[in-house]
Structure formats: structure tokens, C-alpha cells
PDB file of N, CA and C in Angstrom:
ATOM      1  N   UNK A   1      85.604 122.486  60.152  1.00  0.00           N
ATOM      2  CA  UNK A   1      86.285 121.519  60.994  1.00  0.00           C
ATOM      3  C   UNK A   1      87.596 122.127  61.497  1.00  0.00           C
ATOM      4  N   UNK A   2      87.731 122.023  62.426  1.00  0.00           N
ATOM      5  CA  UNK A   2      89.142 122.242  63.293  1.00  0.00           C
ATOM      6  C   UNK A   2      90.463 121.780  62.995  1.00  0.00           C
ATOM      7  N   UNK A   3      91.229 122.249  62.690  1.00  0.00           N
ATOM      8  CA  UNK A   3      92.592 121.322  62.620  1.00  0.00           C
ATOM      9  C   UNK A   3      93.683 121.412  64.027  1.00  0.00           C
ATOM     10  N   UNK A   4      93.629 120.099  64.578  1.00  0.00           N
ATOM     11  CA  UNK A   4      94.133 120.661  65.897  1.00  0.00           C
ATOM     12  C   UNK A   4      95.693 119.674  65.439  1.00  0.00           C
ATOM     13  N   UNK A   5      96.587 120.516  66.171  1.00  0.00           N
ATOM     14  CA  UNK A   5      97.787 119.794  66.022  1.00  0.00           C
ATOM     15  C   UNK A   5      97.823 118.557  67.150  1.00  0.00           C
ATOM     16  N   UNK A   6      98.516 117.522  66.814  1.00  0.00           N
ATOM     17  CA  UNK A   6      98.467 116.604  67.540  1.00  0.00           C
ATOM     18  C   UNK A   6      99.686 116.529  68.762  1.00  0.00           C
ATOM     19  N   UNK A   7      99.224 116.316  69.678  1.00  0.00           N
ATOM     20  CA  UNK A   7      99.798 116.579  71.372  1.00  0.00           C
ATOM     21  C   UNK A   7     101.390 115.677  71.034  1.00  0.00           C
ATOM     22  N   UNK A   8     102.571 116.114  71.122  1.00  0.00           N
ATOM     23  CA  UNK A   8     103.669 115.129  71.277  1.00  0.00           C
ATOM     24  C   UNK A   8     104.162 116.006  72.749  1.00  0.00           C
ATOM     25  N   UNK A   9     104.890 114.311  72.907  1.00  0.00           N
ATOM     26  CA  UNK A   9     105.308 113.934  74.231  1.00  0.00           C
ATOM     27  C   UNK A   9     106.315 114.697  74.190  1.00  0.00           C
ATOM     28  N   UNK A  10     107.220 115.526  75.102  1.00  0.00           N
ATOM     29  CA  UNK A  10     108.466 115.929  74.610  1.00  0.00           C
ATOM     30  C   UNK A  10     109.437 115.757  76.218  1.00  0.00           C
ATOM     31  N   UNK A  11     110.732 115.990  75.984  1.00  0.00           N
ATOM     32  CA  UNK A  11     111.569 115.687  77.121  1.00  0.00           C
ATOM     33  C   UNK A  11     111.075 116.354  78.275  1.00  0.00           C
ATOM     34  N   UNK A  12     110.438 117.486  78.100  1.00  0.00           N
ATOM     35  CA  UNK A  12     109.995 118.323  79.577  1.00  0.00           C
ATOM     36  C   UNK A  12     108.477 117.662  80.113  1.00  0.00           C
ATOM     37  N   UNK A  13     108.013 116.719  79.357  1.00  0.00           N
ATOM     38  CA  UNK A  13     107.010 116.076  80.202  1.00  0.00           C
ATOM     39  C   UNK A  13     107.515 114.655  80.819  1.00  0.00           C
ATOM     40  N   UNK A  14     108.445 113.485  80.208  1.00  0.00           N
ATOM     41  CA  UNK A  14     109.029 112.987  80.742  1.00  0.00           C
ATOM     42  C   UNK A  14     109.750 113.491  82.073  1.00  0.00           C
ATOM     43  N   UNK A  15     110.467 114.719  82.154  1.00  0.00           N
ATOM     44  CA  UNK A  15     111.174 115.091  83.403  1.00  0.00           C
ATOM     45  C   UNK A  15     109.820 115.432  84.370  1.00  0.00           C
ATOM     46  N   UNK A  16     109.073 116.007  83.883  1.00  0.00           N
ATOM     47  CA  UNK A  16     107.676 116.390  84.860  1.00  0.00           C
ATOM     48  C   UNK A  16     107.849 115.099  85.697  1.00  0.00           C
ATOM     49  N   UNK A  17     107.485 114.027  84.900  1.00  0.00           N
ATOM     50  CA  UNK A  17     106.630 112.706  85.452  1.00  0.00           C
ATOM     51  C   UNK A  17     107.916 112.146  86.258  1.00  0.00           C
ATOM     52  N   UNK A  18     109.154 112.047  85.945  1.00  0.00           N
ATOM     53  CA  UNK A  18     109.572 111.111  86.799  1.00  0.00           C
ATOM     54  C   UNK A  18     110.057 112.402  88.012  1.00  0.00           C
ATOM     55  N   UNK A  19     109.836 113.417  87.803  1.00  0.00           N
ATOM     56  CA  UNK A  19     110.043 114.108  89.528  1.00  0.00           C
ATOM     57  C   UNK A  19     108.916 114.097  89.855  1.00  0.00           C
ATOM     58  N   UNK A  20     107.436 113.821  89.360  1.00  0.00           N
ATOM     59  CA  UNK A  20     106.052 113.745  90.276  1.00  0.00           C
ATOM     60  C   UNK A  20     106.692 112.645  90.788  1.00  0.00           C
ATOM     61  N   UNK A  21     107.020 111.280  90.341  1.00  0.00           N
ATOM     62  CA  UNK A  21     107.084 109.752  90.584  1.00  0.00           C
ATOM     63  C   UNK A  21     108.309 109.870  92.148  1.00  0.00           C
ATOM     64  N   UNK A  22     109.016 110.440  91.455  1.00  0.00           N
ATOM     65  CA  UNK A  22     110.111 110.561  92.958  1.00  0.00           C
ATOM     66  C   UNK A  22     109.551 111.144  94.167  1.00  0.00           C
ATOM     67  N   UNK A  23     108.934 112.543  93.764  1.00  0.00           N
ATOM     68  CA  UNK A  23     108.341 112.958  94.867  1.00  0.00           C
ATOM     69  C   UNK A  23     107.414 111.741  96.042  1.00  0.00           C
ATOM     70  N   UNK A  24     106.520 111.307  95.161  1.00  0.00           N
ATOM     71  CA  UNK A  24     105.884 110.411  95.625  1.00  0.00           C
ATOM     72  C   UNK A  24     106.038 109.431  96.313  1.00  0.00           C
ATOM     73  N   UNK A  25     107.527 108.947  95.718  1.00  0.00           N
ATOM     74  CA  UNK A  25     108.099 107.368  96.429  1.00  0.00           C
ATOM     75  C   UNK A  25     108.731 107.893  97.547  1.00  0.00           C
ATOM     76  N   UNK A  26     109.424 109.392  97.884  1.00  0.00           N
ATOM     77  CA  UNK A  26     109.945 110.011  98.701  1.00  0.00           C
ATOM     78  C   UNK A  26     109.523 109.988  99.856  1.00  0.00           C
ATOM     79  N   UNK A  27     108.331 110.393  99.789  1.00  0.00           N
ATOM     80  CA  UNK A  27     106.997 110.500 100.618  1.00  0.00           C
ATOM     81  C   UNK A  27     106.520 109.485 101.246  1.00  0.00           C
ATOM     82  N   UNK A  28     106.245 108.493 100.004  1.00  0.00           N
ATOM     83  CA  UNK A  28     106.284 107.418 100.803  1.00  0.00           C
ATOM     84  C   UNK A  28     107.079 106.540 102.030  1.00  0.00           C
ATOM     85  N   UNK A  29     108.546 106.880 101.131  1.00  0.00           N
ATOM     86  CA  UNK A  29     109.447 106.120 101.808  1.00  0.00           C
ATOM     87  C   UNK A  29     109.544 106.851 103.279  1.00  0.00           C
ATOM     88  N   UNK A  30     109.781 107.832 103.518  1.00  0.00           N
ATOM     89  CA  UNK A  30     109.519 108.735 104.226  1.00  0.00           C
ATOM     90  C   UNK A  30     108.309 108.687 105.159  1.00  0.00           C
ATOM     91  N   UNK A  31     107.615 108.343 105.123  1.00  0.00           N
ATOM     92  CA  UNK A  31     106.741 108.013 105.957  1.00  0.00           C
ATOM     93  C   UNK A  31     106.679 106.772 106.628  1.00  0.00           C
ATOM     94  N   UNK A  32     106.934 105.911 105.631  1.00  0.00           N
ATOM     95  CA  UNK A  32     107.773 104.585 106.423  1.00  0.00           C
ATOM     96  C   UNK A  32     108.232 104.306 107.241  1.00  0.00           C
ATOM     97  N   UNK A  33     109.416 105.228 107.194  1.00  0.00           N
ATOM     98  CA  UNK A  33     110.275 105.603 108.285  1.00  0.00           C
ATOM     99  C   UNK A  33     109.877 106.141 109.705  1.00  0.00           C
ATOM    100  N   UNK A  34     109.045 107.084 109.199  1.00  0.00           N
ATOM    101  CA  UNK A  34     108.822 107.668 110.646  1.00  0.00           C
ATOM    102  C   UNK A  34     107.597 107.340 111.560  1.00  0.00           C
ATOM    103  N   UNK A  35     106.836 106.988 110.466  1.00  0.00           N
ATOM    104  CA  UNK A  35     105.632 105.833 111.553  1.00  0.00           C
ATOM    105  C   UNK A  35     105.914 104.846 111.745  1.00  0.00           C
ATOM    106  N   UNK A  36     106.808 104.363 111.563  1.00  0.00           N
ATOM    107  CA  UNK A  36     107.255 102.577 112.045  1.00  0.00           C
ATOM    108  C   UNK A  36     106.398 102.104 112.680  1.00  0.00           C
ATOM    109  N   UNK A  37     105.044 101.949 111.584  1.00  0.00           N
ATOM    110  CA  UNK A  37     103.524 101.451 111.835  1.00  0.00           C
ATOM    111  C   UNK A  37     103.436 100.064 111.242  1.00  0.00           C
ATOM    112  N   UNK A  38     103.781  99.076 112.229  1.00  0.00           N
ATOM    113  CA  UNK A  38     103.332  97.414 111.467  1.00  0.00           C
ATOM    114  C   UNK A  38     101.793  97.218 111.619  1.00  0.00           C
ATOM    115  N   UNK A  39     101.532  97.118 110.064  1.00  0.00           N
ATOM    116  CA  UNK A  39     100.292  96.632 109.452  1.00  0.00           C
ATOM    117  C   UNK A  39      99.457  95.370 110.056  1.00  0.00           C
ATOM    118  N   UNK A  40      98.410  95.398 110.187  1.00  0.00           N
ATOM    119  CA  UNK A  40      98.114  94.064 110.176  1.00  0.00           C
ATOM    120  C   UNK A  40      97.096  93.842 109.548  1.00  0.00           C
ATOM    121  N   UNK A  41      97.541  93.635 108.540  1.00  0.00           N
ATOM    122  CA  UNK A  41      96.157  93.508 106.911  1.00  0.00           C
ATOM    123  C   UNK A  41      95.842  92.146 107.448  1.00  0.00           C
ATOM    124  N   UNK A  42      95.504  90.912 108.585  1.00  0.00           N
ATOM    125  CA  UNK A  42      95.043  90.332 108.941  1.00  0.00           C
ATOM    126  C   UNK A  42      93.346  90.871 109.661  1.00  0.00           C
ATOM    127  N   UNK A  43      93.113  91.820 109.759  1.00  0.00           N
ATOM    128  CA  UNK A  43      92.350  92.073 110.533  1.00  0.00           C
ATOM    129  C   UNK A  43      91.240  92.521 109.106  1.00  0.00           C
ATOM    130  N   UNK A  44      92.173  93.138 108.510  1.00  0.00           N
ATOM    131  CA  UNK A  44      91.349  94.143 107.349  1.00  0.00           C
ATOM    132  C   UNK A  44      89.495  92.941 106.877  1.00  0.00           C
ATOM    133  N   UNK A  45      90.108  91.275 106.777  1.00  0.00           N
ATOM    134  CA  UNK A  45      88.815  90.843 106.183  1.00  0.00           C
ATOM    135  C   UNK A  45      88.032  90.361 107.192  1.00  0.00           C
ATOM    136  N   UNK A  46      88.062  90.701 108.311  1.00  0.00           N
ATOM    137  CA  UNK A  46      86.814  91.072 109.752  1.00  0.00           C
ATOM    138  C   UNK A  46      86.165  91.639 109.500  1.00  0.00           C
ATOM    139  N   UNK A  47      86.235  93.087 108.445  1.00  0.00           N
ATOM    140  CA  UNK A  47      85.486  94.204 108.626  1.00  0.00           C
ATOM    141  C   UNK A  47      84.485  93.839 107.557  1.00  0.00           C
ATOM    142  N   UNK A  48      85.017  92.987 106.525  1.00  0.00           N
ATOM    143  CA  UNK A  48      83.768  92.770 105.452  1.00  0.00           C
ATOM    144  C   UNK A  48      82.689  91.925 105.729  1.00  0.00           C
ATOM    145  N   UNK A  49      83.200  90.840 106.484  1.00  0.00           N
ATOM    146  CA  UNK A  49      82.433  89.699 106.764  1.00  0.00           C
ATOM    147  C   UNK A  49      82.853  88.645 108.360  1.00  0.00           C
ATOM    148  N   UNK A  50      81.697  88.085 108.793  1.00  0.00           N
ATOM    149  CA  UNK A  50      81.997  87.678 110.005  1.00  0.00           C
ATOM    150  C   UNK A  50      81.149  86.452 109.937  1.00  0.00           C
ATOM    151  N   UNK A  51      81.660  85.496 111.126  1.00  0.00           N
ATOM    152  CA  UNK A  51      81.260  84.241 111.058  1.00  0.00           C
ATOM    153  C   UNK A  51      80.370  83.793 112.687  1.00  0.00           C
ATOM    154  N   UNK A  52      78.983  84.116 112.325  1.00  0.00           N
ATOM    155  CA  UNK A  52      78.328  84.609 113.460  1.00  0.00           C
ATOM    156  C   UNK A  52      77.991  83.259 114.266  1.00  0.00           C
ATOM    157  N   UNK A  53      78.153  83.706 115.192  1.00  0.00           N
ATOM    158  CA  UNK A  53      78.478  82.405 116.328  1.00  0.00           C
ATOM    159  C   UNK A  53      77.020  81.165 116.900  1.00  0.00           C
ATOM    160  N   UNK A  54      75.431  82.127 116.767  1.00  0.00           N
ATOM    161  CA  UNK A  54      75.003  81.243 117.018  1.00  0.00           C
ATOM    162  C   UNK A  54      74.411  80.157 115.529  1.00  0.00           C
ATOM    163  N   UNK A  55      74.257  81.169 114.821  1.00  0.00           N
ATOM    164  CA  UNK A  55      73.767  80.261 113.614  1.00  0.00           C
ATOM    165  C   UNK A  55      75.217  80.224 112.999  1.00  0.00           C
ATOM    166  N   UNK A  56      76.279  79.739 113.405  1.00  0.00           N
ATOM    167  CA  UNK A  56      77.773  79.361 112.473  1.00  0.00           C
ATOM    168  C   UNK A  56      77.654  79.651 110.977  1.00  0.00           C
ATOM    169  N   UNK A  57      76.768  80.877 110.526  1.00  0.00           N
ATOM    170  CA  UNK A  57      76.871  80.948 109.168  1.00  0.00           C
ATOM    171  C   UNK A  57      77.472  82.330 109.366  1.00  0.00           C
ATOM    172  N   UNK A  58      78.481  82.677 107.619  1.00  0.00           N
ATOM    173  CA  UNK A  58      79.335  83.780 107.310  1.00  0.00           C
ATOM    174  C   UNK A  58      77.980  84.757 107.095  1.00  0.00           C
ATOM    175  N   UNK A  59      78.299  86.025 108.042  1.00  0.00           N
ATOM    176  CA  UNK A  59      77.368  87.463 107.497  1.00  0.00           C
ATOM    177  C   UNK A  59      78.341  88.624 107.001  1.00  0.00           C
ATOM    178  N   UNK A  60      77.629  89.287 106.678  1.00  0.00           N
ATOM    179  CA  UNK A  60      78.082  90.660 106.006  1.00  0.00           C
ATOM    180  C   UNK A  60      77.795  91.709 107.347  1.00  0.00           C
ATOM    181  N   UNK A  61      79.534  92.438 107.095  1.00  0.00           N
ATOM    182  CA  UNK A  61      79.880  93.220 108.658  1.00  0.00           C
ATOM    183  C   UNK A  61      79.871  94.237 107.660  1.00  0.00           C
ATOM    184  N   UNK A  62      80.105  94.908 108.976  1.00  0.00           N
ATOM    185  CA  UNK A  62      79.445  97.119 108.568  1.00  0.00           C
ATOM    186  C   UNK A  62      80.243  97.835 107.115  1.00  0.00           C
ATOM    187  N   UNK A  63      81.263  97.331 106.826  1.00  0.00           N
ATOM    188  CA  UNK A  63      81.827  97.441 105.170  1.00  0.00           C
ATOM    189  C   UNK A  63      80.826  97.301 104.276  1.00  0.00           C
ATOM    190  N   UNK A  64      80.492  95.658 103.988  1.00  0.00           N
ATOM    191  CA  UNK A  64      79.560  95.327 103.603  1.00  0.00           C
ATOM    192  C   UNK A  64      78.406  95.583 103.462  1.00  0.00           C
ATOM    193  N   UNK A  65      77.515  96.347 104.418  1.00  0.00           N
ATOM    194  CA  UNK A  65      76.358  96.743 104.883  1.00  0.00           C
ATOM    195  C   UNK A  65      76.087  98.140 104.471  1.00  0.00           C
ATOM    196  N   UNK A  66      77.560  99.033 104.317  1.00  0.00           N
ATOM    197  CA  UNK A  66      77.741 100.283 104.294  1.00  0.00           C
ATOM    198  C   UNK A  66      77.130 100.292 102.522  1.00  0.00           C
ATOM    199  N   UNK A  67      78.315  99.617 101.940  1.00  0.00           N
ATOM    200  CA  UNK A  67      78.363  99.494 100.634  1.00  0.00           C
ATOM    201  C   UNK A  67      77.506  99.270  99.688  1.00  0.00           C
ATOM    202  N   UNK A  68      76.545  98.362 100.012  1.00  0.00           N
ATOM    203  CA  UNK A  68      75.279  98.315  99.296  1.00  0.00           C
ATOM    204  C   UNK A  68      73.961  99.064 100.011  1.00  0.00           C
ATOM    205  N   UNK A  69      74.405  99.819 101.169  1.00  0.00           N
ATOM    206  CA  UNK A  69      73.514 100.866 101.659  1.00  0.00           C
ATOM    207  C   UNK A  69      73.933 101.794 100.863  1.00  0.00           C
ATOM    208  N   UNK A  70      75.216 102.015 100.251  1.00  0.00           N
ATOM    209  CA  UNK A  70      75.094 103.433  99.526  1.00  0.00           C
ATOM    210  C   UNK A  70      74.917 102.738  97.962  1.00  0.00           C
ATOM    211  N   UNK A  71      75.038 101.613  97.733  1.00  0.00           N
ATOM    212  CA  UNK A  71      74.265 101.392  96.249  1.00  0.00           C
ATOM    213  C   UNK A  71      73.037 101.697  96.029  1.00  0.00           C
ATOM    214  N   UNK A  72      72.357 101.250  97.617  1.00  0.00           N
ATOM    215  CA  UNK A  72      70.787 101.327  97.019  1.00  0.00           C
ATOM    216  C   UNK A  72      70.251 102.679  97.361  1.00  0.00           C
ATOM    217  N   UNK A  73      71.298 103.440  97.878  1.00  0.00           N
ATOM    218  CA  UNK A  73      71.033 105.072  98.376  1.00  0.00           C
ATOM    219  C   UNK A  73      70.947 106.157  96.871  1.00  0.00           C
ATOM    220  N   UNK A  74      71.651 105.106  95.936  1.00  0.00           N
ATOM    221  CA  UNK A  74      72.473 105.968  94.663  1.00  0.00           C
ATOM    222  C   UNK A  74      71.321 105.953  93.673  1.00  0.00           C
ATOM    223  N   UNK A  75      70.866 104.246  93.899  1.00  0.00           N
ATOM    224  CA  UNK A  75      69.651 103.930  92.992  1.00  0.00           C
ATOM    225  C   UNK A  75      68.567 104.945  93.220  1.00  0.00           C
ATOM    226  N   UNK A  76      68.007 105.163  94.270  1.00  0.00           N
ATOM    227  CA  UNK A  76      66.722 105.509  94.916  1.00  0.00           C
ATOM    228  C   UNK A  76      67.020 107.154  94.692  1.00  0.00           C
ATOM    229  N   UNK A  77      68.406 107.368  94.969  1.00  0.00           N
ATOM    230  CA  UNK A  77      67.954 108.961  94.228  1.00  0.00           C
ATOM    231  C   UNK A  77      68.222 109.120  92.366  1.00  0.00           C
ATOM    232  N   UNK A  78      68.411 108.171  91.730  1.00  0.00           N
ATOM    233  CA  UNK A  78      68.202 108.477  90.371  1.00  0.00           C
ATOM    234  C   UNK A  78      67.230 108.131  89.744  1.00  0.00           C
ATOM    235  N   UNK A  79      65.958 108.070  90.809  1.00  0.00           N
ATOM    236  CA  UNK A  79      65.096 107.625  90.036  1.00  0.00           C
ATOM    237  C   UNK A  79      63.902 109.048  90.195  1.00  0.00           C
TER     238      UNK A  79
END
């Protein structure tokens, strides 16, 4: 049997993580800035589902359609 020493955390992985974390928010923030891109996460639940006009019932739009096309794509090759 192996005796492995057990992994401790030490100050130079704390400093790792919070300059990955800065980098990141940097970036973010930073991008913010310069695409001064307003969102419109209103649109985003169109793409899943739609409310089809002659039979007034809710269908499943190309998200939807995609998604369980690649479920049943995943099934059919593990078999």
C-alpha cells in the first residue's frame, strides 16, 4: 500500500486563486466597458419555445428540438 502524504493548502495556492479570480473579474469588467452591449435576456425564452399561432398551443423552437435531437443522437450511438 502506498503512503501518500496528504495535499495541504498553503499561502501560495491561496495567492494563485485570488489572482486567477481578479484576472477574471478584470476581464470581465473590462469587457463591459468596451462593448457597451445591452442585453436583452427577454428574447433568450423565444428560442426554447413558441406559441404557435394557428393551433394557439406552446411548441418547442430549434433549442429545444436541437437538444433532444442530440439526446437521442447520444442514445442511438451507445447502443
Amino acid at each position: 500500500m502506498l503512503n501518500k502524504k496528504p495535499l495541504k493548502f498553503t499561502f501560495i495556492d491561496m495567492a494563485v486563486i485570488i489572482v486567477i479570480i481578479a484576472v477574471i473579474s478584470l476581464f470581465f469588467s473590462r469587457m463591459n466597458q468596451v462593448l457597451a452591449y445591452k442585453w436583452e435576456w427577454g428574447a433568450i425564452p423565444s428560442y426554447f419555445f413558441f406559441l404557435d399561432p394557428v393551433t394557439g398551443k406552446l411548441k418547442a423552437n430549434i433549442l429545444i428540438i436541437g437538444f433532444f435531437t442530440t439526446i437521442k443522437l447520444s442514445i442511438w450511438s451507445t447502443l
